[in-house]
N, C-alpha and C. Protein backbone atom coordinates (compact mmCIF):
# COMPACT_ATOMS: atom_id res chain seq x y z
N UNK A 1 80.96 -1.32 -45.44
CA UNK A 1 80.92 -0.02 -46.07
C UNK A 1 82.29 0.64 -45.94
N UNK A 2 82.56 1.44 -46.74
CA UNK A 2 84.14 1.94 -47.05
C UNK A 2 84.19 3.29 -46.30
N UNK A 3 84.73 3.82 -45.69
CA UNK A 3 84.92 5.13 -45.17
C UNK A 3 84.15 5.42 -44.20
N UNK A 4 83.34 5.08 -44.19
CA UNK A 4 82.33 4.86 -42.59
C UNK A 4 83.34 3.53 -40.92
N UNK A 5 83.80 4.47 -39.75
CA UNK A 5 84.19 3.84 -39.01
C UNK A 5 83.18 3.55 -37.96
N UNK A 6 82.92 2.42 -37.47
CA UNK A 6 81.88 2.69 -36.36
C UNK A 6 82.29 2.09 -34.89
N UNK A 7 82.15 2.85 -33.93
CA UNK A 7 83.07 2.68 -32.53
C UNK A 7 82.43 1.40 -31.76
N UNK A 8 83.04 0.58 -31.55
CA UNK A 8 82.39 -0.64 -30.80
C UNK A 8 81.92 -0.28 -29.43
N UNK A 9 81.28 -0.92 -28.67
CA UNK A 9 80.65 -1.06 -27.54
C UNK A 9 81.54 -0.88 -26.69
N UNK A 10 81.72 0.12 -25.94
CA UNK A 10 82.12 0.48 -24.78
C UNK A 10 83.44 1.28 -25.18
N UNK A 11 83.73 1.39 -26.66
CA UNK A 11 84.53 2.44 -26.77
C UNK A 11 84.20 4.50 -27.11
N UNK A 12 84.97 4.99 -26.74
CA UNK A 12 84.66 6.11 -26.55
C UNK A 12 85.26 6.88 -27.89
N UNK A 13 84.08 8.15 -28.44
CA UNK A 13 84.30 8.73 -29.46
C UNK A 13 84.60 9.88 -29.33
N UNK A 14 86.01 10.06 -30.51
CA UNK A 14 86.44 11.53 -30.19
C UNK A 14 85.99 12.35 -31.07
N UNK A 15 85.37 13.46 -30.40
CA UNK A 15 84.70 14.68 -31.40
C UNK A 15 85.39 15.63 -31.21
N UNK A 16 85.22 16.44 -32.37
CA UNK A 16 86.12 17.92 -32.09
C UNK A 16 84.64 18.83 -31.72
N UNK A 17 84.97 19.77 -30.79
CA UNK A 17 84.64 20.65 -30.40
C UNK A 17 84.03 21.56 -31.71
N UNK A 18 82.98 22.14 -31.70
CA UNK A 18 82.37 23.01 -32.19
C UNK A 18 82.40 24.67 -32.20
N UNK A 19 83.31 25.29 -33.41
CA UNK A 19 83.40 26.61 -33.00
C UNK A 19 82.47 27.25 -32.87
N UNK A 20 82.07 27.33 -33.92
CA UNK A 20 80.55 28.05 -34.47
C UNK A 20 79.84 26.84 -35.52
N UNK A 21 78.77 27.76 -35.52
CA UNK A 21 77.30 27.02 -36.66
C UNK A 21 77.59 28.07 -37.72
N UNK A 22 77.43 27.21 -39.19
CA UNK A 22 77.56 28.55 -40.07
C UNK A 22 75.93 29.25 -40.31
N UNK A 23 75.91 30.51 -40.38
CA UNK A 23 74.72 31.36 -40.63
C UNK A 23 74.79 31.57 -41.91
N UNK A 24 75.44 31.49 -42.98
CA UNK A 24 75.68 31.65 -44.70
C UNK A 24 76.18 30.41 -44.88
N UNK A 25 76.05 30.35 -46.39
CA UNK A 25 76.95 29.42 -47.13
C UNK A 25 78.30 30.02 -47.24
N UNK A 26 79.50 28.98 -46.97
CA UNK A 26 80.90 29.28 -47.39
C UNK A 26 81.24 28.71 -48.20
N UNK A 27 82.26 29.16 -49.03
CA UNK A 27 83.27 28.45 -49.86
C UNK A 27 84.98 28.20 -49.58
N UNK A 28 85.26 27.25 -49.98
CA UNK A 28 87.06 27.69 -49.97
C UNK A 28 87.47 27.65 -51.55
N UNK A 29 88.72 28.44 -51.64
CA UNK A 29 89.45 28.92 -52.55
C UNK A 29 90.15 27.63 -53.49
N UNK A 30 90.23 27.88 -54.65
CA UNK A 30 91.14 26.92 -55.30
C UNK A 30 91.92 26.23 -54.31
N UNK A 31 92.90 26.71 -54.26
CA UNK A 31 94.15 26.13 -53.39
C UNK A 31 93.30 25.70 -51.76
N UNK A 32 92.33 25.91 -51.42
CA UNK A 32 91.80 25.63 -50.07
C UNK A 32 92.46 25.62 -48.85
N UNK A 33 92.63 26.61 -49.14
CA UNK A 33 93.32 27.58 -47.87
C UNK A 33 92.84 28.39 -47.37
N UNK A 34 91.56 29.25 -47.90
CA UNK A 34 90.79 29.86 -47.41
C UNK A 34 89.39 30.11 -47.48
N UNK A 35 88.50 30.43 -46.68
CA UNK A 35 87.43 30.37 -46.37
C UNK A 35 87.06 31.79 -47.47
N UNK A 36 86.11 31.94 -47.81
CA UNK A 36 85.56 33.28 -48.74
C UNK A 36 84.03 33.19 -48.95
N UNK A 37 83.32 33.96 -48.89
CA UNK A 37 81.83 33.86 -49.23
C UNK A 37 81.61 32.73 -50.89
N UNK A 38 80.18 32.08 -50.63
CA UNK A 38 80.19 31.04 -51.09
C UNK A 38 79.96 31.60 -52.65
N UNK A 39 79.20 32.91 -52.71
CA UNK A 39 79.11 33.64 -53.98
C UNK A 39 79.84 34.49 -54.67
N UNK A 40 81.10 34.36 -53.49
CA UNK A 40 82.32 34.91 -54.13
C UNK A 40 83.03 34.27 -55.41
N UNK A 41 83.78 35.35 -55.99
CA UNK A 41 84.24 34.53 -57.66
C UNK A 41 85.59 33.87 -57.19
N UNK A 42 86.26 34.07 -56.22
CA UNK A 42 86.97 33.05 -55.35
C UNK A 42 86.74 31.82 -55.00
N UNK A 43 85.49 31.44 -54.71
CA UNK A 43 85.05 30.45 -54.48
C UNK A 43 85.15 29.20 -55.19
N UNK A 44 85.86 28.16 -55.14
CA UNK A 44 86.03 26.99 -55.82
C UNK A 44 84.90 25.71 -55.58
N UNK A 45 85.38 25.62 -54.26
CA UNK A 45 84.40 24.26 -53.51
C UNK A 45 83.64 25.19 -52.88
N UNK A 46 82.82 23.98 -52.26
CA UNK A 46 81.65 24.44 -51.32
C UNK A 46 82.36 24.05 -50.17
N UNK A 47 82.19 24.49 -48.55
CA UNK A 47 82.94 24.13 -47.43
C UNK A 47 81.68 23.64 -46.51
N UNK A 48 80.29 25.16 -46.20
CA UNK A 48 79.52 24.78 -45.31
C UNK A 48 78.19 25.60 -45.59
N UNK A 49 77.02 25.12 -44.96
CA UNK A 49 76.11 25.45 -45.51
C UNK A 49 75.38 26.10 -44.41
N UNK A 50 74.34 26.66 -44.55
CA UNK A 50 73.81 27.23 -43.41
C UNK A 50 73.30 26.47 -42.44
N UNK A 51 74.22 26.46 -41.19
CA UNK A 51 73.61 25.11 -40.07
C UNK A 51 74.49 24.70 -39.90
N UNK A 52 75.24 24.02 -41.00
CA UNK A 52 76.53 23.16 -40.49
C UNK A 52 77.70 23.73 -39.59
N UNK A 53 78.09 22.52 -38.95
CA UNK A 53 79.27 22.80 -37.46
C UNK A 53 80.46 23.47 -38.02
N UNK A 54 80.80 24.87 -37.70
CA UNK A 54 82.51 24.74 -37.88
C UNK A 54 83.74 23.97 -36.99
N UNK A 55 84.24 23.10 -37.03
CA UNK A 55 84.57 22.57 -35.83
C UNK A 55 86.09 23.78 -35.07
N UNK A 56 86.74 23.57 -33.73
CA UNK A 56 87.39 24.44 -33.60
C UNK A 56 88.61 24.37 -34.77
N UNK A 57 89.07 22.83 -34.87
CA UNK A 57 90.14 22.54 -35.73
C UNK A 57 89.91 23.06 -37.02
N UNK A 58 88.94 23.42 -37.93
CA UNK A 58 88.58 24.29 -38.83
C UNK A 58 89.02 25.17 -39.17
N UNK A 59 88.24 25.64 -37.84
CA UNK A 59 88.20 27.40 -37.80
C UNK A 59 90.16 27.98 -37.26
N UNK A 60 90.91 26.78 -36.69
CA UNK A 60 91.92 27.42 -36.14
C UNK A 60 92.95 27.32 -37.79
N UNK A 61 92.82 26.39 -38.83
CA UNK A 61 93.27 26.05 -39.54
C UNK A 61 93.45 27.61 -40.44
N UNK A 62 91.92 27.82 -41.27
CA UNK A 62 91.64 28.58 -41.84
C UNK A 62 91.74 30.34 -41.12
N UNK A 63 91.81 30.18 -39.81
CA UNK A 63 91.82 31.73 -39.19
C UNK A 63 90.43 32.22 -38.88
N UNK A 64 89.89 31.22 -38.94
CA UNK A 64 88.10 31.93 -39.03
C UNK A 64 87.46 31.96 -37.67
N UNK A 65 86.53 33.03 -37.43
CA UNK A 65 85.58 32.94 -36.29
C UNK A 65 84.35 32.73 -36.41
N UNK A 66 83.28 33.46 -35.53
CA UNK A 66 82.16 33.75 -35.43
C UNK A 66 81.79 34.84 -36.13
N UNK A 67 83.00 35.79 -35.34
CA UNK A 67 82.65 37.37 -36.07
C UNK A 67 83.07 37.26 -36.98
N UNK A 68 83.85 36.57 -37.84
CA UNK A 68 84.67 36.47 -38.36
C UNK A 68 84.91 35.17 -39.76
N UNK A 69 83.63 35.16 -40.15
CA UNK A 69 83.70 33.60 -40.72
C UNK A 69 84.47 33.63 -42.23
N UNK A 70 85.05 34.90 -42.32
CA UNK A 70 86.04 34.48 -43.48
C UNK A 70 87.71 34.56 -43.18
N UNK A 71 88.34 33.84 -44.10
CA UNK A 71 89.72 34.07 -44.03
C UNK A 71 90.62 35.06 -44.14
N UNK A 72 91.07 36.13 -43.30
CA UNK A 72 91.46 37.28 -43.65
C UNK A 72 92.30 37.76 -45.01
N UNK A 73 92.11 38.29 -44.92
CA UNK A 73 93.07 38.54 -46.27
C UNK A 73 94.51 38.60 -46.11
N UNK A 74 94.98 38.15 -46.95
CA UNK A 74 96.22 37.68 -47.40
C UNK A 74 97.02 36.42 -46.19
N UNK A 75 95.33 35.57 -46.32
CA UNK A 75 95.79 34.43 -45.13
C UNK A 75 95.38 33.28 -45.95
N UNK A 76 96.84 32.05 -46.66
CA UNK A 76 98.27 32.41 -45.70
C UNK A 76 98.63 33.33 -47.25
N UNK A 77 99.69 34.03 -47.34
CA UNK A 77 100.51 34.69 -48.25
C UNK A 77 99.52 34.30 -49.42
N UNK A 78 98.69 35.04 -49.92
CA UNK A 78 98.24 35.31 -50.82
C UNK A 78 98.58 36.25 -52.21
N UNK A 79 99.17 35.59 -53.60
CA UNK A 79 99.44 36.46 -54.32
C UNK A 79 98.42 37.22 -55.29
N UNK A 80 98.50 38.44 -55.24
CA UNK A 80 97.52 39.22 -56.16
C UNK A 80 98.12 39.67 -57.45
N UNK A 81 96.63 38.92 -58.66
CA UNK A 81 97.10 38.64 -59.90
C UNK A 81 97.00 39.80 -60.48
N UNK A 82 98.49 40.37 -60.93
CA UNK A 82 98.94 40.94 -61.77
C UNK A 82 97.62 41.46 -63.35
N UNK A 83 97.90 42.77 -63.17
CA UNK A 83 97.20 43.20 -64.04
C UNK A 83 97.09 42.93 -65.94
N UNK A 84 96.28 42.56 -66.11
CA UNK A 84 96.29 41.85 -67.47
C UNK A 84 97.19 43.00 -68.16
N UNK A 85 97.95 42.60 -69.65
CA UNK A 85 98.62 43.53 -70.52
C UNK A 85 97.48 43.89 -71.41
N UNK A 86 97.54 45.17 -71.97
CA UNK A 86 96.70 45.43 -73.07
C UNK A 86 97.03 45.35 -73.97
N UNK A 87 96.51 44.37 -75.31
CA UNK A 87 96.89 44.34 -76.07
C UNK A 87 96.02 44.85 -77.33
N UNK A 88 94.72 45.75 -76.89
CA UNK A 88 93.74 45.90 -77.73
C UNK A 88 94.70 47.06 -78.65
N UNK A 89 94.27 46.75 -79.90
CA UNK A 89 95.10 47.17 -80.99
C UNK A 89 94.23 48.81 -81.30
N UNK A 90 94.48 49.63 -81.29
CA UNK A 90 93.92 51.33 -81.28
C UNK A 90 93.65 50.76 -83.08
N UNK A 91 92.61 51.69 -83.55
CA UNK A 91 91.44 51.97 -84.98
C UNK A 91 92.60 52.29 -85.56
N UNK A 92 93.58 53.80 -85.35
CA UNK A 92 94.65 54.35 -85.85
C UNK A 92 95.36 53.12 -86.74
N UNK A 93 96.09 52.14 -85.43
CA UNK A 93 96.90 51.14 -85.98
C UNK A 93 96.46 50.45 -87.30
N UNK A 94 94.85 49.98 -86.84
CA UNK A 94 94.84 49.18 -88.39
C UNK A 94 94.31 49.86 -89.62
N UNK A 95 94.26 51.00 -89.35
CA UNK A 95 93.91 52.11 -90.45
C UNK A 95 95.41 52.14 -91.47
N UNK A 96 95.84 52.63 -90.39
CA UNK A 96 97.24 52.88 -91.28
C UNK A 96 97.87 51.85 -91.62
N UNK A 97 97.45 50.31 -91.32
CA UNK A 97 98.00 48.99 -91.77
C UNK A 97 97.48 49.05 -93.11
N UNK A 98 96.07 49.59 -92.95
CA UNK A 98 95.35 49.01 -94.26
C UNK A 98 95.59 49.84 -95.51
N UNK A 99 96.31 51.47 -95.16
CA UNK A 99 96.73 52.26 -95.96
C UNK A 99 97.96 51.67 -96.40
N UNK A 100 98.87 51.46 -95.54
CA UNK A 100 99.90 50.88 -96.29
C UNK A 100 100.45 49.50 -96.90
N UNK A 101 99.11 48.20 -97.14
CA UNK A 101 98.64 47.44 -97.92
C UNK A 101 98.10 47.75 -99.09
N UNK A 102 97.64 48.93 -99.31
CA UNK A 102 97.17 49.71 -100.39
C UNK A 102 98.00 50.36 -101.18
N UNK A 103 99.25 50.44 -100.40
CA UNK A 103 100.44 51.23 -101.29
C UNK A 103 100.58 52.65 -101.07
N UNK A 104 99.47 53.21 -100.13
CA UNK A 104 99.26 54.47 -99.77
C UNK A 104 100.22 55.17 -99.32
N UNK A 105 101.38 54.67 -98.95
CA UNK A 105 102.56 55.60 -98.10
C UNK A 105 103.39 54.94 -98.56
């Protein structure tokens, strides 16, 4: 089987330590860098489900705790997207387009 390792007899297995259990579903972000509620519109992937281990290496990665099971904000350097341009065209504008297709002015 491919990706499955299994430890022979008399060798010893290394586990990471367990931060927390998750109590919600999480998600991480596009870029997966951060942890965000799983019903957040941030949310890209799925990370953990209710039950599953956070391990410490996880949680030290992402910044996350117990109290704390999301990624703080603006962790790491997070850019905030710029406000759309408006380009909705005002009634006025195509009024007076359509007057002066008409020859009106």
């Amino acid at each position: 089987m491919s990706g499955l390792t299994f430890p022979r007899a008399g060798e010893e297995v290394e586990r990471s330590p367990t931060a927390f259990v998750a109590d919600r579903r999480l998600g991480r972000t596009a870029d997966k860098r951060r942890v965000v509620p799983y019903e957040s519109t941030e949310a890209a992937f799925g990370f953990k489900a209710p039950g599953q281990k956070v391990t410490a290496q996880e949680a030290a990665f992402f910044g996350i705790s117990a109290e704390c099971p999301f990624s703080p904000p603006g962790w790491p350097e997070t850019k905030q997207a710029e406000p759309a341009e408006d380009k909705a065209v005002t009634r006025a504008e195509v009024e007076d387009k359509a007057v002066r297709k008409k020859g009106g002015r």
